[in-house]
Protein backbone atom coordinates (compact mmCIF):
# COMPACT_ATOMS: atom_id res chain seq x y z
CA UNK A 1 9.92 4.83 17.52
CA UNK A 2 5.76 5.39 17.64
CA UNK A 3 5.16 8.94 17.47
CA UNK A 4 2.02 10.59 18.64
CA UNK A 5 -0.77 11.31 16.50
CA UNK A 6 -1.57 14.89 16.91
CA UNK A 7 -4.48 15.28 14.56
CA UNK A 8 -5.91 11.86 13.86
CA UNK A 9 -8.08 13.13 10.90
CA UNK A 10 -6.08 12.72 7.87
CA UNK A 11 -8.19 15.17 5.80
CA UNK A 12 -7.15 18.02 8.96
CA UNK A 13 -5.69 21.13 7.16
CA UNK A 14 -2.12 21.49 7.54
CA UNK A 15 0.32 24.02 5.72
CA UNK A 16 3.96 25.11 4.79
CA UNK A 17 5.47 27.18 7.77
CA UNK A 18 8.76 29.06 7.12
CA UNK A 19 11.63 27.79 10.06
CA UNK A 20 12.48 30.42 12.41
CA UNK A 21 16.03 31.23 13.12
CA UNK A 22 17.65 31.33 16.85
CA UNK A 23 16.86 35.78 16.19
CA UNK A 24 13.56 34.72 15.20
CA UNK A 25 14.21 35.44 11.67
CA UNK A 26 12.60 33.60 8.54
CA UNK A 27 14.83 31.06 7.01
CA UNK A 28 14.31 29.56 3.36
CA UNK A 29 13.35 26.18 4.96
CA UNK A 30 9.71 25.16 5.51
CA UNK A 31 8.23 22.38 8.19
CA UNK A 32 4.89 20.91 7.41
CA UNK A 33 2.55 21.89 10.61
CA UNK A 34 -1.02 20.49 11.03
CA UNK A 35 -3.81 21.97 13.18
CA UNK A 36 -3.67 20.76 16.80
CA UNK A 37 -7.78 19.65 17.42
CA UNK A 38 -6.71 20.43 21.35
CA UNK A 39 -6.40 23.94 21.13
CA UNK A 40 -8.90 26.48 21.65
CA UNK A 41 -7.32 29.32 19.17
CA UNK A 42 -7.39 25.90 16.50
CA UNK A 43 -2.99 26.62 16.48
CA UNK A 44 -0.77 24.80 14.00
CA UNK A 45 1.71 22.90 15.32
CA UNK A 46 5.03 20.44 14.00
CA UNK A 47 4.03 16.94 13.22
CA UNK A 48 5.89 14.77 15.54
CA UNK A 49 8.76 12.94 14.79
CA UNK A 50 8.62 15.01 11.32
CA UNK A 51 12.18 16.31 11.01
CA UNK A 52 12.08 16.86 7.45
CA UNK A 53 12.92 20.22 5.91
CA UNK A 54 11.13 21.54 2.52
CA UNK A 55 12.41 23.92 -0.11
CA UNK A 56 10.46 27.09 -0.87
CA UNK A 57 10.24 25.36 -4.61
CA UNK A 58 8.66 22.19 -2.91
CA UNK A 59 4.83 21.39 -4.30
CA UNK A 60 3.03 20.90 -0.44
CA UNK A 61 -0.02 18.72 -1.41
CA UNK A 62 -2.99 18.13 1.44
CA UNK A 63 -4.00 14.49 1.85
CA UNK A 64 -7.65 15.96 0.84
CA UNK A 65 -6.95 16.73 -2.37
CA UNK A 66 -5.08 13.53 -3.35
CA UNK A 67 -8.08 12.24 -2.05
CA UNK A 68 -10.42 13.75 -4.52
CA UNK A 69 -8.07 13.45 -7.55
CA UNK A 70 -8.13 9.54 -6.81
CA UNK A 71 -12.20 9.77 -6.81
CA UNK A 72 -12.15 11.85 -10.42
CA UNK A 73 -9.80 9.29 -11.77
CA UNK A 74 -12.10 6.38 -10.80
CA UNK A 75 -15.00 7.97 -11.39
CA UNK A 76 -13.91 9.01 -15.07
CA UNK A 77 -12.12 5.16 -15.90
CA UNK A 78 -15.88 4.00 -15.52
CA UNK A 79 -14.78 1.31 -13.60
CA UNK A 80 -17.10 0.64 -10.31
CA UNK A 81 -15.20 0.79 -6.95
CA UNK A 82 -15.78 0.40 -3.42
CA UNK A 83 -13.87 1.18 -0.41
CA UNK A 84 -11.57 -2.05 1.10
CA UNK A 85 -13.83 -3.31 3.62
CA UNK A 86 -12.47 -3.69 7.29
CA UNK A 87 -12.65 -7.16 8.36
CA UNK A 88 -12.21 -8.31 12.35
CA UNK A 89 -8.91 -8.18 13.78
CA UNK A 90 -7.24 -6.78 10.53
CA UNK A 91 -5.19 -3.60 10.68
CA UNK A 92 -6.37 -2.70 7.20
CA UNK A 93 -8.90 -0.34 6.51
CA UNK A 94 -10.29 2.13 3.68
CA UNK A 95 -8.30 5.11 4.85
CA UNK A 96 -4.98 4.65 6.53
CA UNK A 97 -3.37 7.83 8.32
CA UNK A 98 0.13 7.63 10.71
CA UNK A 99 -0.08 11.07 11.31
CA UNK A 100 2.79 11.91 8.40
CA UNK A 101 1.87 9.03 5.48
CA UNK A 102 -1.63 8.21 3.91
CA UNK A 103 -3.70 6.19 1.86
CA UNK A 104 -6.62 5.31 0.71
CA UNK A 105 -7.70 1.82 -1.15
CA UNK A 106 -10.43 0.79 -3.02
CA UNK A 107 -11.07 -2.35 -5.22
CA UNK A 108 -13.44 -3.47 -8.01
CA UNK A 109 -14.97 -6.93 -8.93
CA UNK A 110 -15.87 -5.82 -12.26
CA UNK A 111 -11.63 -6.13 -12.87
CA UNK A 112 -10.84 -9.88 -12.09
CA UNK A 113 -8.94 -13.34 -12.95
CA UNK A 114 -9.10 -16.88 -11.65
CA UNK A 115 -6.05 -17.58 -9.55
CA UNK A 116 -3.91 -20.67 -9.33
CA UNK A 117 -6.50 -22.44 -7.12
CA UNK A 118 -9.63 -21.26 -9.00
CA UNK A 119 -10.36 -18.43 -6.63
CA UNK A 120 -11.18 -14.50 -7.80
CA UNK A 121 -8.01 -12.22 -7.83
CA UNK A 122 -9.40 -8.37 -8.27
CA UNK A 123 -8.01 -4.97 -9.27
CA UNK A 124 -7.59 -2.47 -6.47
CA UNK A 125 -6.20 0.84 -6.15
CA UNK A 126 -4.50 3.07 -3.75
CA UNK A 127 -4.37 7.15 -2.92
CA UNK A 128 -1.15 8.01 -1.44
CA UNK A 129 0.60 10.88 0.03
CA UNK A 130 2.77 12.35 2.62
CA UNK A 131 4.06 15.30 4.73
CA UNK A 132 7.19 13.62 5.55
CA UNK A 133 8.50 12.46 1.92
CA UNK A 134 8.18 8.97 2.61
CA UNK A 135 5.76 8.41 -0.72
CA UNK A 136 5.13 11.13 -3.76
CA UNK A 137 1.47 12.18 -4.20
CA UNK A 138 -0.11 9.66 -6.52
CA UNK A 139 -1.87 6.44 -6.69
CA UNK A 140 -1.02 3.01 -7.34
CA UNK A 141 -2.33 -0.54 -7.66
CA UNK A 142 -3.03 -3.65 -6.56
CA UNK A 143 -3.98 -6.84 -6.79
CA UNK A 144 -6.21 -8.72 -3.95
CA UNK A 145 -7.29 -11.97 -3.19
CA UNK A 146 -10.84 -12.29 -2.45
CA UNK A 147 -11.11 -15.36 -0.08
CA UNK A 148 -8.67 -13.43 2.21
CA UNK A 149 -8.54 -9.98 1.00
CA UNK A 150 -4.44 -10.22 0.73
CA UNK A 151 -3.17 -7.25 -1.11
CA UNK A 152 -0.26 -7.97 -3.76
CA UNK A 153 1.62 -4.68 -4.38
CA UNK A 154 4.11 -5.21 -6.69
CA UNK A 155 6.04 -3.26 -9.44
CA UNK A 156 6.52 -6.81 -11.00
CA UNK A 157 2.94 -7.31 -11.29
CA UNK A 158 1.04 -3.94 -11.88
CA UNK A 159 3.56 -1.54 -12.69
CA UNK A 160 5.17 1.12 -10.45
CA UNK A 161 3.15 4.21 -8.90
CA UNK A 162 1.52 6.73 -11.07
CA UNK A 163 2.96 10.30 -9.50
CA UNK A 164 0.85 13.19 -10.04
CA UNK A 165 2.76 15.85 -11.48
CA UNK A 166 0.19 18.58 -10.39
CA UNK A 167 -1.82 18.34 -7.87
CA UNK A 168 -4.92 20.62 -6.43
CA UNK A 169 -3.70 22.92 -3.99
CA UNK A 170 0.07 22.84 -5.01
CA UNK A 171 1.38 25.45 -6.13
CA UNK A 172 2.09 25.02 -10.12
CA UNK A 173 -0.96 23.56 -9.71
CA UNK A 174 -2.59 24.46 -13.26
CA UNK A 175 -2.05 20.97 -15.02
CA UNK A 176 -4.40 19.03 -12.38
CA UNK A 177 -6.10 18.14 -15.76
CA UNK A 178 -3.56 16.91 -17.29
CA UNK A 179 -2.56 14.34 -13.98
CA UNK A 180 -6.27 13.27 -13.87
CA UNK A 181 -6.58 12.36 -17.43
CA UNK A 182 -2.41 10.52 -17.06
CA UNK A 183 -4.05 8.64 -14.22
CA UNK A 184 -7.29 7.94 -15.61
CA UNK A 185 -5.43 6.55 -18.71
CA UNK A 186 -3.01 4.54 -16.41
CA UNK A 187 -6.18 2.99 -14.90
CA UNK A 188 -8.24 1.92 -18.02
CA UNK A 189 -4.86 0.74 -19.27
CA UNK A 190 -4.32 -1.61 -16.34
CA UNK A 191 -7.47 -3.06 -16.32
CA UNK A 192 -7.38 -3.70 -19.44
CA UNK A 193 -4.06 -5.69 -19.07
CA UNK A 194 -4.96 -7.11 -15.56
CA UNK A 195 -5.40 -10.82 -16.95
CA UNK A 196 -1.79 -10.59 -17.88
CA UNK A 197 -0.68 -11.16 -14.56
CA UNK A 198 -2.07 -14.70 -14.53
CA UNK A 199 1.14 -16.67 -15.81
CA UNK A 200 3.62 -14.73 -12.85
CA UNK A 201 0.65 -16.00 -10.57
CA UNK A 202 0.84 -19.53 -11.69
CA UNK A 203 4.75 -19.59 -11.90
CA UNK A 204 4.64 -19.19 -8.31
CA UNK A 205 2.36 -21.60 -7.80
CA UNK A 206 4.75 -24.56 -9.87
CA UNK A 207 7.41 -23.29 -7.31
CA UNK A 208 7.92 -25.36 -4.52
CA UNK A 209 9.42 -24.62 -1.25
CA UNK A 210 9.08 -28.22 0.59
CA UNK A 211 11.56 -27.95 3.52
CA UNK A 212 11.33 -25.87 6.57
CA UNK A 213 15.43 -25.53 5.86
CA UNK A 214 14.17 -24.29 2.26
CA UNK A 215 11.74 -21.59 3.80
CA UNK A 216 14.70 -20.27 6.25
CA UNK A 217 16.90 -19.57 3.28
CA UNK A 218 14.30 -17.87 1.43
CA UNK A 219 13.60 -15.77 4.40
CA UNK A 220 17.17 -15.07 4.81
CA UNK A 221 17.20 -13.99 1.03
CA UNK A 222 14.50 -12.22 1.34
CA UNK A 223 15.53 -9.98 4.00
CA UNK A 224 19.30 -9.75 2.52
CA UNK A 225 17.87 -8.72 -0.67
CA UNK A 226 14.81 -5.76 0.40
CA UNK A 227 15.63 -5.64 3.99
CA UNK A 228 12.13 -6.82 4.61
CA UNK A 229 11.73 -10.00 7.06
CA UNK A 230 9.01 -12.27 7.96
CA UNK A 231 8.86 -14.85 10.39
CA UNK A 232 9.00 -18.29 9.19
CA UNK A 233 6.91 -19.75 12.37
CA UNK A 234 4.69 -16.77 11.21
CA UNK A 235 4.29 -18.00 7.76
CA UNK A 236 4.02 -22.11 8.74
CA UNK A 237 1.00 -20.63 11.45
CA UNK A 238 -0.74 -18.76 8.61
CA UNK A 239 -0.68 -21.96 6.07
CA UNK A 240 -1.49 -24.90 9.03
CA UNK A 241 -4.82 -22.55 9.27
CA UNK A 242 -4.35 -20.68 12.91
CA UNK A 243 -2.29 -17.33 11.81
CA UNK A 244 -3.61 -14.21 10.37
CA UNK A 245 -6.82 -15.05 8.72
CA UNK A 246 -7.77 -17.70 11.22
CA UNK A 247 -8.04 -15.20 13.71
CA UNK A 248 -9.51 -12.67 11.74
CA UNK A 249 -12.84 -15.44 10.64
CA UNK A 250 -12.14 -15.87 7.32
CA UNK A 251 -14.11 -18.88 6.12
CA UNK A 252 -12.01 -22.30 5.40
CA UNK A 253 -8.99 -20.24 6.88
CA UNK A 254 -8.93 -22.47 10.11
CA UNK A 255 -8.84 -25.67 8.69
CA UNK A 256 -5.42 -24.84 6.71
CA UNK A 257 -4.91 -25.39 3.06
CA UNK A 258 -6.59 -22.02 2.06
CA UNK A 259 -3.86 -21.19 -0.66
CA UNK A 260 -4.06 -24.27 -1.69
CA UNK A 261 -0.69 -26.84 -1.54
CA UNK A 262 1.10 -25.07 1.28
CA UNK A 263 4.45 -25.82 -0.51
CA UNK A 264 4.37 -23.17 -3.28
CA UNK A 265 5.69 -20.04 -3.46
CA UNK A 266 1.65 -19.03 -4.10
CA UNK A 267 0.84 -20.74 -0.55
CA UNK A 268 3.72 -18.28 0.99
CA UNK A 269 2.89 -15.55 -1.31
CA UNK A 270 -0.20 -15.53 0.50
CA UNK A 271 1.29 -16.24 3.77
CA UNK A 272 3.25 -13.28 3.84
CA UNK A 273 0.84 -10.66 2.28
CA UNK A 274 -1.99 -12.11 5.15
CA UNK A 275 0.66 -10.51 7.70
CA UNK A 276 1.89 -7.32 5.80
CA UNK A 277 -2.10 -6.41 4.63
CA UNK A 278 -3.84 -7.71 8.04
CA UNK A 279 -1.17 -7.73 10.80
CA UNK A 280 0.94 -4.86 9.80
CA UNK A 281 -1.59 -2.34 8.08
CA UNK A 282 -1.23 0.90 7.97
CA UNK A 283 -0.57 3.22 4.87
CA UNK A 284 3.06 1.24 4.80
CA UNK A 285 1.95 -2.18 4.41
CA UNK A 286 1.84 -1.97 0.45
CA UNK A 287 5.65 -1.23 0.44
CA UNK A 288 5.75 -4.17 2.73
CA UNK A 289 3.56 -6.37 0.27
CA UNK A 290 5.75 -5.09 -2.89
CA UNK A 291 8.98 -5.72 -1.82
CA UNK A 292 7.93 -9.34 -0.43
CA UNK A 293 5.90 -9.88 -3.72
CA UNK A 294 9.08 -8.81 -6.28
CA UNK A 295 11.30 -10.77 -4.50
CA UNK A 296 9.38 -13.88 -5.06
CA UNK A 297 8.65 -13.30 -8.18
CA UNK A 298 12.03 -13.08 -9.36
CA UNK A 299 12.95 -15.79 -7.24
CA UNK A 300 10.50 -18.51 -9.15
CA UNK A 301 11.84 -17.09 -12.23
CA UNK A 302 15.30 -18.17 -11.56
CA UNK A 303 14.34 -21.11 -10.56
CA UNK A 304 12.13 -21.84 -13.39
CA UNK A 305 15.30 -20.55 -15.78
C-alpha cells in the first residue's frame, strides 16, 4: 500500500521520539517522527505507514548527513562525479526519497570499460539510508550503461554495500573519520578493480536465451529464486525497440537491437534493468536491479559450467 508523503524534502529534520504508554508514560521504545511542513507551530509527527519500533541503543542517522559523508568520500577518492541525470519519462533521478527510504546516485566517466557491444559501461555510486530499517546507512555501487543509463546493482559485480559504522549525528558518533576514510578506501579500491567486471559482462553476453518458452522459465526462476518478477511481454517490448527507453527518447532505442543480439542474457540484462532503473525508480530500484542482475549472473555460469 502507497503511503502519503508527509514531508517530501528528504533532507527535512526528523528525530527519535520516546512511545507513549496508554497513562501517557515514556516507554523504552522510540518512533522516528519528521516535521510536518503543514503546520504552523512546525510539529513532528509519525511517518506514515512507519510501524517500526527503535531501541534506546539504536544509532538514528538523518538522510542529511549520509548525504554529506557520501560527498567527503567522493570528494577525497579524487574521482570526478556528477549527479545521475533525469532523463524524460524515467522514474530515476539524483535524489530519491519515499518518505521512509533514500538515496542519492552519482556516476563518473573518468571510471569506465567497453561492454559486450563496444559501448561505455561507467562506475556509479549510491547514498543510502532509512527511517524505517529497510537499508543501513551507507553507500554502495554501481555499474551503468551509458547509451541507456541502466543501472546494474549487483553484489556479484561490485561487491556488497559499504555500511557506515558511525555516522554524523548518531550518537557514538566519534569514528565518522574512521567510516569516511573505510569508504573512501572502498571507493579508490573499486575503481581501481572496475575493469574486472568485463568477463561476467561478456559471459552473459555468450548466453543465449532464443525461445520465448526459454525466457518464461527464466522468469519463473527468477522470481522462485529472489521473489523478484518481470514481465516477459515487458522484456520482448523493451528489446523489439518500443518499451522503456523507446519511450523515454533514447537514441537508436526505437529501432530495437540496442543491446545488441536480443537473444543474450546481456540483451535481457538490459531489458530488465531499463524497467527496474526507469520504470520502477525510486530509492528501491537498486535492490530490484541486484537481485535481477545476481540471478543472471549465476545463471550463465551454470550454464557455461
Amino acid at each position: 500500500m502507497q503511503h502519503e508523503i508527509i514531508n517530501k524534502d528528504p533532507f527535512a529534520e526528523a528525530r527519535l521520539t520516546r512511545i507513549l504508554d496508554d497513562k501517557g508514560k515514556g516507554t523504552d521504545k522510540f518512533m522516528v517522527y519528521i516535521e510536518d511542513p503543514n503546520s504552523p507551530t512546525k510539529d513532528f509527527v509519525p511517518i506514515p505507514g512507519q510501524n517500526t519500533i527503535h531501541s534506546p541503543e539504536y544509532e538514528f542517522v538523518q538522510n542529511a548527513a549520509i548525504h554529506e559523508m557520501a560527498l567527503e568520500v567522493m570528494h577525497a577518492s579524487g574521482v570526478q562525479f556528477q549527479p545521475i541525470q533525469k532523463h524524460l519519462n524515467s522514474k530515476t533521478d539524483f535524489i530519491n526519497w519515499n518518505g521512509k527510504r533514500f538515496c542519492a546516485r552519482w556516476y563518473t566517466e573518468e571510471i569506465k570499460i567497453k561492454s559486450p557491444q563496444g559501448t561505455d559501461v561507467i562506475l556509479g555510486i549510491e547514498a543510502r539510508n532509512s527511517y524505517d530499517k529497510s537499508c543501513k546507512a551507507g553507500i554502495s555501487f554501481f555499474a551503468m550503461h551509458l547509451i541507456c543509463a541502466n543501472q546494474f546493482h549487483s553484489s556479484n559485480l561490485l561487491g556488497t554495500p559499504f555500511e557506515f559504522s558511525h555516522a554524523a549525528g548518531a550518537s557514538g558518533s566519534d569514528g565518522v573519520a574512521d567510516s569516511i576514510a573505510g569508504a573512501t578506501e572502498r571507493l579508490i579500491r573499486t575503481a581501481e578493480q572496475f575493469s574486472t567486471i568485463a568477463p561476467k559482462l561478456g559471459l552473459l553476453a555468450t548466453t543465449r536465451c532464443d525461445t520465448f518458452d526459454q525466457l518464461r522459465r527464466l522468469r519463473s526462476d527468477m522470481s522462485a529464486m529472489t521473489g523478484f518478477t518481470f514481465s516477459a511481454d515487458a522484456i520482448i517490448d523493451e528489446l523489439e525497440g518500443h518499451g522503456v527507453t523507446a519511450n523515454m527518447g533514447i537514441i537508436g532505442a526505437e529501432a530495437g537491437g540496442i543491446y545488441g543480439d536480443p537473444n543474450t542474457y546481456w540483451a535481457i540484462l538490459n531489458a530488465i534493468t531499463a524497467i527496474t532503473t526507469h520504470k520502477k525508480g525510486g530509492p528501491k530500484s537498486g535492490g530490484y536491479s541486484a537481485r535481477a542482475v545476481d540471478f543472471l549472473i549465476k545463471a550463465a555460469e551454470r550454464s557455461a559450467a
